[in-house]
Protein backbone atom coordinates (compact mmCIF):
# COMPACT_ATOMS: atom_id res chain seq x y z
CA UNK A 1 0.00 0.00 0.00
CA UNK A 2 1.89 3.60 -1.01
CA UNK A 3 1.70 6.33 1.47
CA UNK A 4 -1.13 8.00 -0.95
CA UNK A 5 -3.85 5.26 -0.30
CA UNK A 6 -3.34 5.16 3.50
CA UNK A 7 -6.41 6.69 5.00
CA UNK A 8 -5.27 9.95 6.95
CA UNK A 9 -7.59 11.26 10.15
CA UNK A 10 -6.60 14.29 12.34
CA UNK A 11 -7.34 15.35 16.23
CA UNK A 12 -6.46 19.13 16.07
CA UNK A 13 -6.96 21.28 13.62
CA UNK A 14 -5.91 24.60 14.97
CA UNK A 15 -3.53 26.95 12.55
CA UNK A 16 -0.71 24.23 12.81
CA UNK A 17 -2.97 20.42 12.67
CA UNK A 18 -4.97 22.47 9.69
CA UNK A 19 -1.79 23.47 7.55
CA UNK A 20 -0.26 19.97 8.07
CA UNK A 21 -3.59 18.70 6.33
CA UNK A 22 -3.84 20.89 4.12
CA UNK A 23 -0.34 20.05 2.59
CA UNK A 24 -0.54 16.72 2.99
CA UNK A 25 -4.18 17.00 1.56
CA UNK A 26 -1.99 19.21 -1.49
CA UNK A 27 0.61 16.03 -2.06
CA UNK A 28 -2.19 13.54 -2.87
CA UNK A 29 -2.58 12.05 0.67
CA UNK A 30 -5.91 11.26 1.77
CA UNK A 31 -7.51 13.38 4.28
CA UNK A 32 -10.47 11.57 5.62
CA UNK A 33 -11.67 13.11 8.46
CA UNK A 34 -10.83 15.85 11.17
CA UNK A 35 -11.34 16.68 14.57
CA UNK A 36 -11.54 19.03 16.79
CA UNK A 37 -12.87 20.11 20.31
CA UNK A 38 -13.90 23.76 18.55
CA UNK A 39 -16.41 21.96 16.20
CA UNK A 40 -16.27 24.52 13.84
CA UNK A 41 -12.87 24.53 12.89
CA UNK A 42 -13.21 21.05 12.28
CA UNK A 43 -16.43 21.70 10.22
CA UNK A 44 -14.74 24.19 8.27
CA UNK A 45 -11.66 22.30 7.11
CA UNK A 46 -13.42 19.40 6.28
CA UNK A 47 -15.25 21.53 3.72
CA UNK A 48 -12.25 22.72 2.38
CA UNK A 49 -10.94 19.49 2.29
CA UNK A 50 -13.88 17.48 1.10
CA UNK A 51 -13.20 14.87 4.03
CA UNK A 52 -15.53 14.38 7.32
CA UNK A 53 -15.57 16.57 9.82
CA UNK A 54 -15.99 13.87 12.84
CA UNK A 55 -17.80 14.74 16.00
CA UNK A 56 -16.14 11.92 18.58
CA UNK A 57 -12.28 10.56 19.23
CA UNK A 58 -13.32 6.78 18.17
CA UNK A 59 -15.07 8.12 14.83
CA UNK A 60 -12.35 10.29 14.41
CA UNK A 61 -10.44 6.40 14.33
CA UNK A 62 -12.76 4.32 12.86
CA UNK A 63 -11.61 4.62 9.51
CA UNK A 64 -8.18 5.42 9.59
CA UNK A 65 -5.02 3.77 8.87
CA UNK A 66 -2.75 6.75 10.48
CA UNK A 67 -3.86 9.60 13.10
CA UNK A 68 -2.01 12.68 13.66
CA UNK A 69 -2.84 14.61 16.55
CA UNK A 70 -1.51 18.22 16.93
CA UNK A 71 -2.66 19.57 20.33
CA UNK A 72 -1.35 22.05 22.83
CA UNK A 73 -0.21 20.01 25.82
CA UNK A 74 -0.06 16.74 27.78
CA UNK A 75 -3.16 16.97 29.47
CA UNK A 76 -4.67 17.16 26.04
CA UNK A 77 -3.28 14.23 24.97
CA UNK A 78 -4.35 12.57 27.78
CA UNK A 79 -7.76 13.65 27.16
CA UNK A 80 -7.78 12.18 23.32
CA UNK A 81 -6.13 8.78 24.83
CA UNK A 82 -7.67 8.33 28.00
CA UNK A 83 -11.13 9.95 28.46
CA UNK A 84 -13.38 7.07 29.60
CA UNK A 85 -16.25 8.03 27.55
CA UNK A 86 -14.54 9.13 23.78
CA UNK A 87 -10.77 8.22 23.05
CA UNK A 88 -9.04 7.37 20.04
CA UNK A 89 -8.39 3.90 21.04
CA UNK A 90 -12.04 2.43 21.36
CA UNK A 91 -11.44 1.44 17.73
CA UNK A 92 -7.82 0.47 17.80
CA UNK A 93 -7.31 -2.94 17.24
């Protein structure tokens, strides 16, 4: 499978998660969905992007063969991997 095929989700899309998927969006790579905890932003890229704009962690994961996240600090990223109720890894397998 090249890089291009491999399904591409992202958990923060603030001004630096957007530009990273915007350019990788720009080199062929496939953008399919973003999130974000300002709904919104995520709304809005994913209209510019054509992709999803997902409203949970684990949808956010459910169809994707890499996630980037790009948020501000470690009790963020706790939040995205260890929130009881939504986290990326309820569809990790």
């Amino acid at each position: 499978m090249s890089n291009n095929t491999k399904k591409i989700s992202f958990v923060g899309v603030g001004r630096m998660g957007a530009n990273m998927a915007r350019r990788l969006n720009d080199c062929g790579h496939n953008i399919t969905a973003v999130y974000d905890v300002y709904a919104k932003a995520a709304e809005s890229l994913a209209q510019e992007l054509g992709c999803s704009a997902a409203t949970t962690l684990a949808e956010t994961a459910q169809d994707a063969d890499i996630i980037i996240t790009v948020v501000t600090d470690d009790d963020s990223m706790r939040e995205i991997f260890l929130n009881e109720k939504d986290n990326l890894l309820v569809n990790a397998s």
